[in-house]
N, C-alpha and C. Protein backbone atom coordinates (compact mmCIF):
# COMPACT_ATOMS: atom_id res chain seq x y z
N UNK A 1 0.83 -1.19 0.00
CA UNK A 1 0.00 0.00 0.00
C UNK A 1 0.88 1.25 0.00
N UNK A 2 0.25 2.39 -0.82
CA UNK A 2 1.42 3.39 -1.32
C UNK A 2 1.01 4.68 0.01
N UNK A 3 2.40 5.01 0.67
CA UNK A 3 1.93 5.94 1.34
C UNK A 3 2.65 7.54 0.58
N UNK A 4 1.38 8.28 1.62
CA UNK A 4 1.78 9.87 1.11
C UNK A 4 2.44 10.52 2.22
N UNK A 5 3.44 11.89 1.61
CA UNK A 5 3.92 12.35 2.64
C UNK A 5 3.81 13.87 2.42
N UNK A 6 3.37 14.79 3.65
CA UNK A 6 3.13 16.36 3.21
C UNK A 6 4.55 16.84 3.80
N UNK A 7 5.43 17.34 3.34
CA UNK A 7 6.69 17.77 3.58
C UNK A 7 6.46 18.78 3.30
N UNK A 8 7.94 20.07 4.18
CA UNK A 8 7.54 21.19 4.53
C UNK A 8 9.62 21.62 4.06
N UNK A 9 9.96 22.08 3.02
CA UNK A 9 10.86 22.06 2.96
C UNK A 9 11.75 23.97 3.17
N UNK A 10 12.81 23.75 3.72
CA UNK A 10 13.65 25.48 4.21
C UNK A 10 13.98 25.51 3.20
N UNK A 11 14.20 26.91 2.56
CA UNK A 11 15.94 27.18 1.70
C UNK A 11 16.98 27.66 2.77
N UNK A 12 17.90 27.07 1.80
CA UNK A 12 19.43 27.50 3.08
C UNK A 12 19.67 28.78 3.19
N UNK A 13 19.30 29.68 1.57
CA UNK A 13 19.66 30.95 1.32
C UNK A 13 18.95 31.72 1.89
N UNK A 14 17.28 31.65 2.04
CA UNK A 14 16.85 32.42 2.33
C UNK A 14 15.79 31.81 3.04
N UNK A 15 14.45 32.93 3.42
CA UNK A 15 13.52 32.50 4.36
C UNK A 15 12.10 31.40 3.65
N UNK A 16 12.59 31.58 2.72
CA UNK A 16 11.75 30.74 1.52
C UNK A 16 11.03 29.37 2.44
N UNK A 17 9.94 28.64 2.79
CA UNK A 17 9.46 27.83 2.66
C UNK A 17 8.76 27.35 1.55
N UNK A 18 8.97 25.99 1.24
CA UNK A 18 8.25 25.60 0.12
C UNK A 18 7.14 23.97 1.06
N UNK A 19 6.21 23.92 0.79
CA UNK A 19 4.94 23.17 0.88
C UNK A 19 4.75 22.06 0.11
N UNK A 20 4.61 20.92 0.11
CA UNK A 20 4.05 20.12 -0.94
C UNK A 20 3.77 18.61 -0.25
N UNK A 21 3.18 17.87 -1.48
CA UNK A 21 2.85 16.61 -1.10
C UNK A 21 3.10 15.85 -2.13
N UNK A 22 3.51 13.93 -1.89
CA UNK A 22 4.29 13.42 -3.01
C UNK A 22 4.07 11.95 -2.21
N UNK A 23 4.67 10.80 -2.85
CA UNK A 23 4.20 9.34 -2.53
C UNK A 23 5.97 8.76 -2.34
N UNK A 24 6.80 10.28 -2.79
CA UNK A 24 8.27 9.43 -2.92
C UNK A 24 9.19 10.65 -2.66
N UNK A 25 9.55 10.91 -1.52
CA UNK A 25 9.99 11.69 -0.45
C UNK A 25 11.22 12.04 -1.04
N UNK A 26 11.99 11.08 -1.32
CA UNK A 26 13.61 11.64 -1.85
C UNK A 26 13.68 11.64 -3.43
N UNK A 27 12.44 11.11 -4.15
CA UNK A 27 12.47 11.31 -5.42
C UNK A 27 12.68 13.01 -5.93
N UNK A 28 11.52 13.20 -4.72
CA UNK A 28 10.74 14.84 -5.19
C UNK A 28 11.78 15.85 -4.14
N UNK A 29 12.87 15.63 -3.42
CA UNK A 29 13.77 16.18 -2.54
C UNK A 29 14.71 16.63 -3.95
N UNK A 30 15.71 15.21 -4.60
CA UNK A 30 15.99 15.30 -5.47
C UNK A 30 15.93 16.40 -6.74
N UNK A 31 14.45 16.00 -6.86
CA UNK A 31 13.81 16.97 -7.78
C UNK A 31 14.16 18.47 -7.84
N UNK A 32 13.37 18.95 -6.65
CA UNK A 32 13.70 20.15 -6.13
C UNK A 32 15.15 20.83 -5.86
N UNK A 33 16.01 19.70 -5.36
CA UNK A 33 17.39 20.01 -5.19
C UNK A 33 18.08 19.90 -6.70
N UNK A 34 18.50 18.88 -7.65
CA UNK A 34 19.17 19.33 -8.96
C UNK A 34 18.25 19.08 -9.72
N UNK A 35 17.68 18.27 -10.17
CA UNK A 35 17.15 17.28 -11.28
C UNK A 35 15.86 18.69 -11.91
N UNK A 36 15.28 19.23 -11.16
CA UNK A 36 14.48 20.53 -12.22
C UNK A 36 15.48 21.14 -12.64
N UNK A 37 14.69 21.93 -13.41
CA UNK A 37 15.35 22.90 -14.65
C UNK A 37 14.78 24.07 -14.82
N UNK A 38 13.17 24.01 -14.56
CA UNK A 38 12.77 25.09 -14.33
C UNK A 38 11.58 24.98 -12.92
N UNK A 39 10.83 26.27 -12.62
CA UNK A 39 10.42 26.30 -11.51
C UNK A 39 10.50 27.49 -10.66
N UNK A 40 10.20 27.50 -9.68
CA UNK A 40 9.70 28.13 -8.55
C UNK A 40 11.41 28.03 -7.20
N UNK A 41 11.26 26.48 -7.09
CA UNK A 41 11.93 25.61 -6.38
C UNK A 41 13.34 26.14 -6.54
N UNK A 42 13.83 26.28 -7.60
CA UNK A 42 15.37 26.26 -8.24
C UNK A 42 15.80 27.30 -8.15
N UNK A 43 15.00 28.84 -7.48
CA UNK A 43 15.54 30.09 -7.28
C UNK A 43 15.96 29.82 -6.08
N UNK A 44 15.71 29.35 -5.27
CA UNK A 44 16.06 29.42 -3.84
C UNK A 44 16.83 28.28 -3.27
N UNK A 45 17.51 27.37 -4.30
CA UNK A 45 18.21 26.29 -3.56
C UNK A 45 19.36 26.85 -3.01
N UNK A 46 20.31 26.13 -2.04
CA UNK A 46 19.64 24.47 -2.17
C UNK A 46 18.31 24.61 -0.63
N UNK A 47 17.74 23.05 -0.68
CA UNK A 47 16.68 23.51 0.11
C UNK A 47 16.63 21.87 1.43
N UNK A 48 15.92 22.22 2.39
CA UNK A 48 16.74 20.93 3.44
C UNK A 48 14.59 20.48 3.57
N UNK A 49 14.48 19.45 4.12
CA UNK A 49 13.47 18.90 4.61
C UNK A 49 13.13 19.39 6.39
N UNK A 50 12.36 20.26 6.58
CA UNK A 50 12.15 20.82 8.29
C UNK A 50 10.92 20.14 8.53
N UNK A 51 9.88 19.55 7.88
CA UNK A 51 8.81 18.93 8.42
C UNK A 51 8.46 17.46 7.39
N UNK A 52 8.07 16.52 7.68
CA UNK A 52 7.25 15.35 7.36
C UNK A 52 6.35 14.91 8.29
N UNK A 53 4.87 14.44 7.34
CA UNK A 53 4.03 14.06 7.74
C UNK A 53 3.54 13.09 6.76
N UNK A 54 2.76 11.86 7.24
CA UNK A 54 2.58 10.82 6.60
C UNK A 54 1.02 9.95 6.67
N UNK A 55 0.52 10.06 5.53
CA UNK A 55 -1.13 10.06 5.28
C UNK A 55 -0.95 8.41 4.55
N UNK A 56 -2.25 7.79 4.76
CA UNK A 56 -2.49 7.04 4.26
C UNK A 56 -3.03 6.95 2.66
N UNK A 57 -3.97 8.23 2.20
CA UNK A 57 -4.71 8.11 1.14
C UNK A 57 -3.99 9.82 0.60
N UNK A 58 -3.93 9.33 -0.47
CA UNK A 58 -3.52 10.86 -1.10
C UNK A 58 -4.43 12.05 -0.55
N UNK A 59 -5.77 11.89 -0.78
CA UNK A 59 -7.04 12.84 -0.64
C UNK A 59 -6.00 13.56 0.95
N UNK A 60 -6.47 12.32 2.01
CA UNK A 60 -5.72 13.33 2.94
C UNK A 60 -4.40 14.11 3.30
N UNK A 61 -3.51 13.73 2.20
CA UNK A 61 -2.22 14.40 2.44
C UNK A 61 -2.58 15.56 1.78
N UNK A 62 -3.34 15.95 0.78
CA UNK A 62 -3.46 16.68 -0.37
C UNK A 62 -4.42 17.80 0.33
N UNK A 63 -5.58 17.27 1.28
CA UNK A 63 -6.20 18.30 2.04
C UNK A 63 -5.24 18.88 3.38
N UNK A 64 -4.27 17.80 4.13
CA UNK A 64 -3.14 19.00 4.96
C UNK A 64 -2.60 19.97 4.16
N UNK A 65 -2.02 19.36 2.84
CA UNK A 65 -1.39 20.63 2.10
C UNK A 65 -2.33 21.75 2.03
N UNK A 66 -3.19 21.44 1.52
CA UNK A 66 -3.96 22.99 1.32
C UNK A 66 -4.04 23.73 2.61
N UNK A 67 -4.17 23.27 3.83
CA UNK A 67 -4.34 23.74 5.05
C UNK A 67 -3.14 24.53 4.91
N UNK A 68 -1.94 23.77 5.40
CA UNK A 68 -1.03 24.56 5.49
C UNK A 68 -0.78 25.63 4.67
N UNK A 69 -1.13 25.85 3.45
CA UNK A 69 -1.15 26.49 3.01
C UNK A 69 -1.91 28.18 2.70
N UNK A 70 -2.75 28.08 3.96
CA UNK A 70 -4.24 29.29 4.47
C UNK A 70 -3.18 29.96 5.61
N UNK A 71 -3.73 31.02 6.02
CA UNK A 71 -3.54 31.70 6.62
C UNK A 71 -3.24 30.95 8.30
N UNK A 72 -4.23 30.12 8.57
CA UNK A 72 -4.20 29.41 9.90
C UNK A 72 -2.68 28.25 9.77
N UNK A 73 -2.52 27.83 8.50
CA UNK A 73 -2.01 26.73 8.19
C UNK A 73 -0.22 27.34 8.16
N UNK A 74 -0.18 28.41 7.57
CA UNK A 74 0.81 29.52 8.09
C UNK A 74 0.85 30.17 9.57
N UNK A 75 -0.05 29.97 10.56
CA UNK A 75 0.42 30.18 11.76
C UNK A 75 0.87 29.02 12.43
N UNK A 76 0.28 27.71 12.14
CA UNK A 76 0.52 26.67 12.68
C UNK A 76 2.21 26.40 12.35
N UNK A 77 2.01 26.58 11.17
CA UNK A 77 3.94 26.24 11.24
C UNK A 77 4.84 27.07 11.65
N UNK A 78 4.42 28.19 11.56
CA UNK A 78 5.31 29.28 12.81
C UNK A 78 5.26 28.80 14.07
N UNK A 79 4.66 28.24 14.36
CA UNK A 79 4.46 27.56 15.99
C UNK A 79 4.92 26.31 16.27
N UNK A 80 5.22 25.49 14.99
CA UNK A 80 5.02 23.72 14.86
C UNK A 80 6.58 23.46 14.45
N UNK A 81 7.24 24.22 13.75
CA UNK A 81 8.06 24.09 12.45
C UNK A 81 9.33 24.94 12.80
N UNK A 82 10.11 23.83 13.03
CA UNK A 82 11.86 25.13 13.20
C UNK A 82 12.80 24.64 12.23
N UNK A 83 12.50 25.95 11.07
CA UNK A 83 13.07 26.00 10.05
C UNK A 83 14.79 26.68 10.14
N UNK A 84 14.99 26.92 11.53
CA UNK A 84 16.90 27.11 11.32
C UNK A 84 17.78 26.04 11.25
């Protein structure tokens, strides 16, 4: 059975958090770190892993992401999340 994981990744350079969700943790680390080319991700490397969380069904990893991603979901990780 395939699990999901909502990871919460730092940049080293700057204050940058990046958000996401994926079924293959160091595939999409990878990703983000050399293997893109273009993106969002690739201005701000390199970038480290500060949070994992681990869902059974995509649906629910995919609804934490959006959370975290609201206004509440941005206070929670100021409170949850030590990105130094």
């Amino acid at each position: 059975m395939e699990e999901y994981v909502v990871y919460i990744l730092a940049s080293s350079k700057t204050e940058k958090l990046y958000k996401g969700h994926t079924s293959n943790l160091i595939e999409r680390f990878k990703s983000h770190n050399a293997l893109s080319e273009k993106g969002w991700t690739i201005r701000y490397r390199p970038w480290r892993v500060v949070f994992v969380r681990f869902f059974k069904t995509k649906k629910e990893a995919m609804c934490f992401e959006k959370y975290l991603k609201t206004g509440v979901g941005r206070e929670w990780i100021a409170k949850n999340v030590h990105s130094e």
